[in-house]
PDB file of N, CA and C in Angstrom:
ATOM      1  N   UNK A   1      66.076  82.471 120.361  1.00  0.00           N
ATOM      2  CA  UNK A   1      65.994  83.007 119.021  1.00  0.00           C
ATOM      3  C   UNK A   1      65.917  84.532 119.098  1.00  0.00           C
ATOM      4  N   UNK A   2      66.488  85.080 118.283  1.00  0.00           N
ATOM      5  CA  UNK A   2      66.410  86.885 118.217  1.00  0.00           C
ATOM      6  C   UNK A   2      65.552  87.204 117.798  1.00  0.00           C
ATOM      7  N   UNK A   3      64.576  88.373 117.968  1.00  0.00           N
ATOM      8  CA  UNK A   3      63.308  88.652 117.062  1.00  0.00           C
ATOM      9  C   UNK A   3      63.983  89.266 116.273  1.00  0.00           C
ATOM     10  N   UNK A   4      63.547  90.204 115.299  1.00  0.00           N
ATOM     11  CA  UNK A   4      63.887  90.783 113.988  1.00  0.00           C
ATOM     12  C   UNK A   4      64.017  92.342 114.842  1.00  0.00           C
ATOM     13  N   UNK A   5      63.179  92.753 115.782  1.00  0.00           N
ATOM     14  CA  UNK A   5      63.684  94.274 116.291  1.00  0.00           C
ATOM     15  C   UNK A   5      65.149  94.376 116.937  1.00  0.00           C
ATOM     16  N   UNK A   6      65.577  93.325 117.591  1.00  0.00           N
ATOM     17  CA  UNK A   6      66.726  93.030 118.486  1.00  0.00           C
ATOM     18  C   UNK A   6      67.919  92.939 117.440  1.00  0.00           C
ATOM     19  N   UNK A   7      67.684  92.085 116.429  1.00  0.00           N
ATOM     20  CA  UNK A   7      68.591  92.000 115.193  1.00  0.00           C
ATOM     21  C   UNK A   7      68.465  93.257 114.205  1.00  0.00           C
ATOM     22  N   UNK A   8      67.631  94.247 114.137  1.00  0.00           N
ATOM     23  CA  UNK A   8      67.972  94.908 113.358  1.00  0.00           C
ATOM     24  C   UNK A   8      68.379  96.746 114.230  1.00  0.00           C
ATOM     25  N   UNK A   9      68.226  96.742 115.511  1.00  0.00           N
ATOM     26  CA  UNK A   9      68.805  97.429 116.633  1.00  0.00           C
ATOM     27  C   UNK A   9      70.243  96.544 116.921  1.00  0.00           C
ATOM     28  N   UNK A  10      70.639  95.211 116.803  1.00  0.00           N
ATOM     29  CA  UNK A  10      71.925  95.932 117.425  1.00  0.00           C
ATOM     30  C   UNK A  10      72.890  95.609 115.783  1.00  0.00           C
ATOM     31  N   UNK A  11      72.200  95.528 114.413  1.00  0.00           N
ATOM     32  CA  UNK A  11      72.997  96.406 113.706  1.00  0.00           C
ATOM     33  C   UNK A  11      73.024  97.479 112.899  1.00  0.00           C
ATOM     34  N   UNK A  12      71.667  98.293 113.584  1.00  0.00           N
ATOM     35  CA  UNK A  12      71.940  99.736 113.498  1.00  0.00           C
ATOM     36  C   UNK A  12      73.152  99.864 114.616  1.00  0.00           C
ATOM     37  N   UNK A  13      72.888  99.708 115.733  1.00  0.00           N
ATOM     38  CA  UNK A  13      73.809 100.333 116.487  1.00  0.00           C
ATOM     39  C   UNK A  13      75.614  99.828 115.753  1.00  0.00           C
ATOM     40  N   UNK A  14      75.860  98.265 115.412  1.00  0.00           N
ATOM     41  CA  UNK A  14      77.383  98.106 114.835  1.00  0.00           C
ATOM     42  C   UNK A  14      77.641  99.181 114.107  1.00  0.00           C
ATOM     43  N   UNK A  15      76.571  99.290 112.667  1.00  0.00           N
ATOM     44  CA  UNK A  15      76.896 100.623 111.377  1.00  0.00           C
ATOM     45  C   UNK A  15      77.253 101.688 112.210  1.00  0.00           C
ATOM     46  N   UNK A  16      76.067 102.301 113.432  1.00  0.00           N
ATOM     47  CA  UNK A  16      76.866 103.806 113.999  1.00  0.00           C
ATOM     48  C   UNK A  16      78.109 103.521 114.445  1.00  0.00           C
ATOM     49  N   UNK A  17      78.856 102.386 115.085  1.00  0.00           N
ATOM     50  CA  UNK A  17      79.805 102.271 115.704  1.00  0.00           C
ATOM     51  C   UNK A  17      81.256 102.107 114.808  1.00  0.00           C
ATOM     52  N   UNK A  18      80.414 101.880 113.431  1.00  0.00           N
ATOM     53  CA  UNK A  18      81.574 101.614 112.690  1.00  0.00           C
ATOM     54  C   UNK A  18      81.716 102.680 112.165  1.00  0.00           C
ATOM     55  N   UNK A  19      80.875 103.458 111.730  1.00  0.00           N
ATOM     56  CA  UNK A  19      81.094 105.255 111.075  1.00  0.00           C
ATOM     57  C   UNK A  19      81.842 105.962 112.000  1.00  0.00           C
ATOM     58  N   UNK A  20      81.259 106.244 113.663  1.00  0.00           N
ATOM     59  CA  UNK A  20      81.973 106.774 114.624  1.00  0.00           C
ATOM     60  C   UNK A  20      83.453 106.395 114.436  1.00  0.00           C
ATOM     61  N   UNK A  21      83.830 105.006 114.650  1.00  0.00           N
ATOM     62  CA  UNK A  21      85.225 105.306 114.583  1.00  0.00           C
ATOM     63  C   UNK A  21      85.746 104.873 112.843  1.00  0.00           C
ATOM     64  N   UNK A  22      85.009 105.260 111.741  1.00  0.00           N
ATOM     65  CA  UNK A  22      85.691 105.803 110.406  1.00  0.00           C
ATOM     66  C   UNK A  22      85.844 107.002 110.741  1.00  0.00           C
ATOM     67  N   UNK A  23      85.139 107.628 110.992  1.00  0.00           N
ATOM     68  CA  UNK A  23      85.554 109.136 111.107  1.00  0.00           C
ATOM     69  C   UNK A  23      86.514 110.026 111.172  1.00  0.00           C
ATOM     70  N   UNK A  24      87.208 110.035 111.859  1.00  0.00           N
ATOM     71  CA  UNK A  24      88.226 110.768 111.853  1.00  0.00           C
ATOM     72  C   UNK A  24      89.485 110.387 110.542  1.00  0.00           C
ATOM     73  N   UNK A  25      89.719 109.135 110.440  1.00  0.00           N
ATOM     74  CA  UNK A  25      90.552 109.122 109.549  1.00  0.00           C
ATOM     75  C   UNK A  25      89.740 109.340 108.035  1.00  0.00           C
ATOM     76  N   UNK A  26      88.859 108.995 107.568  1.00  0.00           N
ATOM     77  CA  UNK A  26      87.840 109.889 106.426  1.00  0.00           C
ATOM     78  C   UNK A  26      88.239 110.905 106.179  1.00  0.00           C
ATOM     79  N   UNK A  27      88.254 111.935 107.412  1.00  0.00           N
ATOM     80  CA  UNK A  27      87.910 113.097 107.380  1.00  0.00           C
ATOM     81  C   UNK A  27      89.515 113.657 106.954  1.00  0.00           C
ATOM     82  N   UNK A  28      90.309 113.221 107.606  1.00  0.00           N
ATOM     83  CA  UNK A  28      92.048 113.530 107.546  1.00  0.00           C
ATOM     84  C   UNK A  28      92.417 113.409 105.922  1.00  0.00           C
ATOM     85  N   UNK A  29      91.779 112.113 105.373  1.00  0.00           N
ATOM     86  CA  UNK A  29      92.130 111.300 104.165  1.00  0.00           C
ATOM     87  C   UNK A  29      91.560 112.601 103.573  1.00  0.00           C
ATOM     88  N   UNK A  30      90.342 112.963 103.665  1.00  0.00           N
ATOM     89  CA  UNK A  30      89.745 114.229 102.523  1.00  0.00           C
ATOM     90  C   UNK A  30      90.307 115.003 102.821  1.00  0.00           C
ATOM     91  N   UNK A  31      90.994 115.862 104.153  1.00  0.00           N
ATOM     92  CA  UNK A  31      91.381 116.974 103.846  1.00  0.00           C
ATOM     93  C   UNK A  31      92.906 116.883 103.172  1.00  0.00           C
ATOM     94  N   UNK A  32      93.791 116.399 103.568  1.00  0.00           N
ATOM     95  CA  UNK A  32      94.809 116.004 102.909  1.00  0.00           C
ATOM     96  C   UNK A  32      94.681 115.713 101.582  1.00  0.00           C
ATOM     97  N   UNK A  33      93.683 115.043 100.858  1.00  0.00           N
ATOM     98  CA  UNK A  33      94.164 115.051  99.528  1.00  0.00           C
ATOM     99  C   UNK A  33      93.182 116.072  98.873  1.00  0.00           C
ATOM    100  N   UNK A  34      92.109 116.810  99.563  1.00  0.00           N
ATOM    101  CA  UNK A  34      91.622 118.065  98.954  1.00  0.00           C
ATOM    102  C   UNK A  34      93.389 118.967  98.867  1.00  0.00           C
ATOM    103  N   UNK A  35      94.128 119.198 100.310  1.00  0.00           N
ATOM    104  CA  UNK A  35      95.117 120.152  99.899  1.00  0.00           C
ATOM    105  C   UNK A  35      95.933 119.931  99.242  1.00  0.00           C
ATOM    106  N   UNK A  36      96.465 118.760  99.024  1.00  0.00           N
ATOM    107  CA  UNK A  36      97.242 117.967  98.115  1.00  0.00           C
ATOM    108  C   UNK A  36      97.171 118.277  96.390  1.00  0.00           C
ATOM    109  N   UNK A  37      95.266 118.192  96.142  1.00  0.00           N
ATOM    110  CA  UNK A  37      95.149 118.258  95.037  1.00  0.00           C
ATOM    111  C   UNK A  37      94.907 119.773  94.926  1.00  0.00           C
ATOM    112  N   UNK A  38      95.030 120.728  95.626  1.00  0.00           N
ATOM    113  CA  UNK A  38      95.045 122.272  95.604  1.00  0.00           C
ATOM    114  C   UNK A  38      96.523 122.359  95.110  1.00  0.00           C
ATOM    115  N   UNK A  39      97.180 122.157  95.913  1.00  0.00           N
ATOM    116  CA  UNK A  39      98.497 122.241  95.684  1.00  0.00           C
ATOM    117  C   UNK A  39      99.089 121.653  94.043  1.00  0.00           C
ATOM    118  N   UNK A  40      98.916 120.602  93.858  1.00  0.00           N
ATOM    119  CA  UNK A  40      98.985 120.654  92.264  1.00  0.00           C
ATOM    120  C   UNK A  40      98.708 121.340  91.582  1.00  0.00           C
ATOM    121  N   UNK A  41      97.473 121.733  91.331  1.00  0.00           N
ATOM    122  CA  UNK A  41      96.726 122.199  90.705  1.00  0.00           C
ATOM    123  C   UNK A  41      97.055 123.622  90.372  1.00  0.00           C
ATOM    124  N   UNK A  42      97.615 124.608  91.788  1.00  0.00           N
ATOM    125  CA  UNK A  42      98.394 126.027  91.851  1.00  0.00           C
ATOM    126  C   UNK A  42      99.373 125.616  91.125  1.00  0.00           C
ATOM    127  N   UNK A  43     100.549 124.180  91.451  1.00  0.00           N
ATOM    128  CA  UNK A  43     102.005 124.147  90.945  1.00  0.00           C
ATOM    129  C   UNK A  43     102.036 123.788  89.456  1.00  0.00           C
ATOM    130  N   UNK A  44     101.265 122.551  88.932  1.00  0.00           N
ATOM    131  CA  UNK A  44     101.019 122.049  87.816  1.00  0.00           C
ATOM    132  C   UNK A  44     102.340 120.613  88.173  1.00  0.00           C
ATOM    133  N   UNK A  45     102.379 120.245  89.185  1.00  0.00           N
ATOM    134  CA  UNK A  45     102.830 119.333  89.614  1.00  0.00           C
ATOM    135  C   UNK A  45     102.431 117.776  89.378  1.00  0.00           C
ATOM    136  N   UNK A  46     102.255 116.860  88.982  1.00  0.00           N
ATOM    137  CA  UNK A  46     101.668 115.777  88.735  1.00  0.00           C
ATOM    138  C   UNK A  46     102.307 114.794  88.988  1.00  0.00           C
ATOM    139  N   UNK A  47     102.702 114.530  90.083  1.00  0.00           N
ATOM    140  CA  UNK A  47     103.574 113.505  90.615  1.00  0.00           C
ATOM    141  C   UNK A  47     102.327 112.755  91.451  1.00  0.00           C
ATOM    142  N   UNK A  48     102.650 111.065  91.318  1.00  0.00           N
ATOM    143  CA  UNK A  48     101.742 110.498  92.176  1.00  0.00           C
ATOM    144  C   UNK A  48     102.099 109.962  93.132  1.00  0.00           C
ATOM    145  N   UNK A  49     103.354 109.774  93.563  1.00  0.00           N
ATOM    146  CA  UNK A  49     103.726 109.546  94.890  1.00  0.00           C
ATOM    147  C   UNK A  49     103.375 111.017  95.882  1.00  0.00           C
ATOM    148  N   UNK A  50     103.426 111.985  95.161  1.00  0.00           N
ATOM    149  CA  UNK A  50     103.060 113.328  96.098  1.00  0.00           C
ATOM    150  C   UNK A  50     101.274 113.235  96.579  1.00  0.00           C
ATOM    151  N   UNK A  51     100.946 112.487  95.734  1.00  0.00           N
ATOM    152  CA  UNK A  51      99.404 112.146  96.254  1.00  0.00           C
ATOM    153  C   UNK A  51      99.445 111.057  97.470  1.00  0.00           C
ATOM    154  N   UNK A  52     100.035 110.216  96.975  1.00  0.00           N
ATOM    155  CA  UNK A  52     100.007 108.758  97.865  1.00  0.00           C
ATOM    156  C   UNK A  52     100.937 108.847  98.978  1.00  0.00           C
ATOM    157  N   UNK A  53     101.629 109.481  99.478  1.00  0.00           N
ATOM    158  CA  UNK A  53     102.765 108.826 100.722  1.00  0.00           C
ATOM    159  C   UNK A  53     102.067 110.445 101.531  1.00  0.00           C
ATOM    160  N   UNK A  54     101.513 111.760 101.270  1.00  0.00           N
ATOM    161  CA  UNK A  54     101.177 112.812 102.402  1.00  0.00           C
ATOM    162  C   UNK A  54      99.899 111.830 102.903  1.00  0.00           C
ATOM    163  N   UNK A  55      99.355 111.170 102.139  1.00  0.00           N
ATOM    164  CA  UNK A  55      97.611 111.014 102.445  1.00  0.00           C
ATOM    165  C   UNK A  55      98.158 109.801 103.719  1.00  0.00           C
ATOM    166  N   UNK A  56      99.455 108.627 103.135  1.00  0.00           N
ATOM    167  CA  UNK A  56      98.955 107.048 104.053  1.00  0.00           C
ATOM    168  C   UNK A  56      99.630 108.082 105.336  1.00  0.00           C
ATOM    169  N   UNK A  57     100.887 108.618 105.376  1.00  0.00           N
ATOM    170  CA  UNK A  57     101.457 109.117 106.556  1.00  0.00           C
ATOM    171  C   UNK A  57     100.219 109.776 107.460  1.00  0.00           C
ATOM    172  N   UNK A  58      99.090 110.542 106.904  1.00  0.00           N
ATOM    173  CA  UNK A  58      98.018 111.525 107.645  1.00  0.00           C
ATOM    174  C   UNK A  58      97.406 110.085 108.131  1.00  0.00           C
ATOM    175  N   UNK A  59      97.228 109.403 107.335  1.00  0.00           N
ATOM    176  CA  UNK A  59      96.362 108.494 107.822  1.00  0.00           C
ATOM    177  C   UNK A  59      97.062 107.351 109.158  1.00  0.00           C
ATOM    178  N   UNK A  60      98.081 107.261 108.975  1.00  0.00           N
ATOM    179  CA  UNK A  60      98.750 106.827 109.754  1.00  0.00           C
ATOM    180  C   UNK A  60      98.664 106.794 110.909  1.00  0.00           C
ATOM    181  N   UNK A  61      98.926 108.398 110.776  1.00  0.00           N
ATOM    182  CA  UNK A  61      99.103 109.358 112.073  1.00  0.00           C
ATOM    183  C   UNK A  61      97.913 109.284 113.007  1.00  0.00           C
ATOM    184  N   UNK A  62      97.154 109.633 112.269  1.00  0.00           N
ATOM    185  CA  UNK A  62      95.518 109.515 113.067  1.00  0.00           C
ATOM    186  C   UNK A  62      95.045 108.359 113.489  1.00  0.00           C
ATOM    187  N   UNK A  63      95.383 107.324 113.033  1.00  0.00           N
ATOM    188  CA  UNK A  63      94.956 106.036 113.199  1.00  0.00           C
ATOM    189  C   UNK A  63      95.701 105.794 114.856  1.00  0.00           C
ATOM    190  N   UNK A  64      96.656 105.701 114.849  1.00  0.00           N
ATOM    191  CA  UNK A  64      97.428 105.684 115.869  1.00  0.00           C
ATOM    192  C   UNK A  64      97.033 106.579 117.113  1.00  0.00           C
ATOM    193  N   UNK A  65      96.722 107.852 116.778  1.00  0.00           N
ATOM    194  CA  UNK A  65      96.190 109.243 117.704  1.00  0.00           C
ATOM    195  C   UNK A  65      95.080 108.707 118.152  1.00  0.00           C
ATOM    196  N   UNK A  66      93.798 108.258 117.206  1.00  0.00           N
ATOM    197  CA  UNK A  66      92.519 107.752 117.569  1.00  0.00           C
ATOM    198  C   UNK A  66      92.433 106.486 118.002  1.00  0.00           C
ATOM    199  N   UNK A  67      93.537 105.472 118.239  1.00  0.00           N
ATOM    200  CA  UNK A  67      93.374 104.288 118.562  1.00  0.00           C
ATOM    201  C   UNK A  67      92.655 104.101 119.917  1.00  0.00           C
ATOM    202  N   UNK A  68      92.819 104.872 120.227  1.00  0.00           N
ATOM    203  CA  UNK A  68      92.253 104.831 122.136  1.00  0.00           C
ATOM    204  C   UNK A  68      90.791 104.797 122.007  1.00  0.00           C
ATOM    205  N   UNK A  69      90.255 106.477 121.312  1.00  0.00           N
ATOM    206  CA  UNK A  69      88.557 106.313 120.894  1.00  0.00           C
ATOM    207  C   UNK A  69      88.331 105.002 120.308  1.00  0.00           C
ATOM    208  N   UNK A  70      88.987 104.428 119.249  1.00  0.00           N
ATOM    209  CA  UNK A  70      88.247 103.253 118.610  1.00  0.00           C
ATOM    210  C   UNK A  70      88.113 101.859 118.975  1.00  0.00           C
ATOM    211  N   UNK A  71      88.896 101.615 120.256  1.00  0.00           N
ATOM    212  CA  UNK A  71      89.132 100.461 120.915  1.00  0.00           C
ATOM    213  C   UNK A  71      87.498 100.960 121.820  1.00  0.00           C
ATOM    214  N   UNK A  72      87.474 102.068 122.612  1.00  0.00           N
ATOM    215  CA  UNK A  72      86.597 102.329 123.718  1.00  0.00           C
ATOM    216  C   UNK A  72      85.216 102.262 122.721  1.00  0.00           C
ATOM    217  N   UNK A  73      85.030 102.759 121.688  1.00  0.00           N
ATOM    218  CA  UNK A  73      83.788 102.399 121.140  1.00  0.00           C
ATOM    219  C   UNK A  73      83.482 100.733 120.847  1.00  0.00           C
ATOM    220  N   UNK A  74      84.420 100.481 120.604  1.00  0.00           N
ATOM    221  CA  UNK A  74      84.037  99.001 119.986  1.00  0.00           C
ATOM    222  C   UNK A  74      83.914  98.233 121.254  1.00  0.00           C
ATOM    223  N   UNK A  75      84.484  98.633 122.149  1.00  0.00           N
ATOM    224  CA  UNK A  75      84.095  97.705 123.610  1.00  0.00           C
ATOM    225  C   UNK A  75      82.911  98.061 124.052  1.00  0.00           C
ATOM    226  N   UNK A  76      82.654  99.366 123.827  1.00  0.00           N
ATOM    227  CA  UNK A  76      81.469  99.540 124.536  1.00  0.00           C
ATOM    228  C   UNK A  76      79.966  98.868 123.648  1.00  0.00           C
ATOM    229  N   UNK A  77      80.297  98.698 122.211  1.00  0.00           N
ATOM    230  CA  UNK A  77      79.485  98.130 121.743  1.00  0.00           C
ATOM    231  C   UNK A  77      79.505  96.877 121.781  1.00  0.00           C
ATOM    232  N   UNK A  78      80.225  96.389 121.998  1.00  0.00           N
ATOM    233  CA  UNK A  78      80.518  94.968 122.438  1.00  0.00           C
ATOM    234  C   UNK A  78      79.495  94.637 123.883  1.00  0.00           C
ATOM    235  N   UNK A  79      79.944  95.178 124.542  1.00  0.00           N
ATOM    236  CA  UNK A  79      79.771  95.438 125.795  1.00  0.00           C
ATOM    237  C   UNK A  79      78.674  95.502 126.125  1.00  0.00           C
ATOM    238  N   UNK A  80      78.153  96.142 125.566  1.00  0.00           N
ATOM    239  CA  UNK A  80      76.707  96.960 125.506  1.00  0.00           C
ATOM    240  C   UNK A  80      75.290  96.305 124.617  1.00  0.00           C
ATOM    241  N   UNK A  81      75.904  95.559 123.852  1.00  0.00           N
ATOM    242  CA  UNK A  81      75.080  95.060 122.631  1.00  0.00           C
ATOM    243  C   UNK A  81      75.436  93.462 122.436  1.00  0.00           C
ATOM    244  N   UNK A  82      76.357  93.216 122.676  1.00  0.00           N
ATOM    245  CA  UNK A  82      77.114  92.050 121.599  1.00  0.00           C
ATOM    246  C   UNK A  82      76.852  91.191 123.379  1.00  0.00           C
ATOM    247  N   UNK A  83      77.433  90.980 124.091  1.00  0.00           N
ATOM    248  CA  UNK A  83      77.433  90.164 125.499  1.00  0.00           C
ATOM    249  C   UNK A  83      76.322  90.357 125.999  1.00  0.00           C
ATOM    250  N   UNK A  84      75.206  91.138 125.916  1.00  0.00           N
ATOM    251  CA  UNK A  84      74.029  90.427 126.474  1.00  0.00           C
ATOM    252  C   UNK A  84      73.150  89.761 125.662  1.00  0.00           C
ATOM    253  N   UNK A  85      73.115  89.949 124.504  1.00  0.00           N
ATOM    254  CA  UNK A  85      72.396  88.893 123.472  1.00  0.00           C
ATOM    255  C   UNK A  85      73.006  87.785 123.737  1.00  0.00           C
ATOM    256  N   UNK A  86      74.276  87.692 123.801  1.00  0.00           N
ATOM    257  CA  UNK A  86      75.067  86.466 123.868  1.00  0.00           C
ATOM    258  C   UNK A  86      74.828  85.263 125.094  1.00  0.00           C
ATOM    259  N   UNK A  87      74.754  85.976 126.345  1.00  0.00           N
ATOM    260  CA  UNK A  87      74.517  85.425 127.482  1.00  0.00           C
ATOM    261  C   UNK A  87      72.808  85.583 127.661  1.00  0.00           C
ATOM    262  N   UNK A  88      72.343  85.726 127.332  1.00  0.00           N
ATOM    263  CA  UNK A  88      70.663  85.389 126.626  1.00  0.00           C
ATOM    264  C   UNK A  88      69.950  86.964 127.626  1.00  0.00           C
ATOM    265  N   UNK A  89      70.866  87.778 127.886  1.00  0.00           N
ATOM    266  CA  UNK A  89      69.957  89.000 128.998  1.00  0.00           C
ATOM    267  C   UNK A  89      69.451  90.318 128.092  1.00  0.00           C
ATOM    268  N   UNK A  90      68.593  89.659 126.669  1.00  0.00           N
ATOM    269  CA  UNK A  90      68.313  90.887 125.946  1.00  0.00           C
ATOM    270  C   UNK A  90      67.190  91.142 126.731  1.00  0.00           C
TER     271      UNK A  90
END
């Protein structure tokens, strides 16, 4: 049986692991549509595909770039957290 410290340590640790790898694409998604919506805003442009296809492509992009970090975090939390509860070596 898990005590309640073991269960609520390893999902603090999932939430950090899941913010760590939100991160970067968050961060891409805001800056892109902060400049996006700068850019209107100077042009008086109001097109909404000009919102929607710079932001999924950024996001895209990064997703793909960061795939390496987000595989290595999630193994390591796996790894680290998830397989020794499992195999009973908490």
């Amino acid at each position: 049986m898990m005590s309640e410290g073991l269960f609520y340590d390893t999902l603090r640790q999932g939430l950090w692991s899941a913010i760590l790898m939100s991160t970067p694409i968050l961060t891409v998604a805001l800056v892109v549509g902060l400049m996006i919506g700068l850019f209107q805003a100077l042009t008086s442009i109001q097109e909404m595909t000009l919102t929607f296809v710079p932001k999924l492509v950024a996001i895209v992009v990064v997703f793909w770039v960061s795939m390496g970090f987000m595989t290595q975090t999630l193994v390591a939390y796996f790894n680290g957290h998830i397989v020794p509860i499992i195999s009973g070596g908490s």
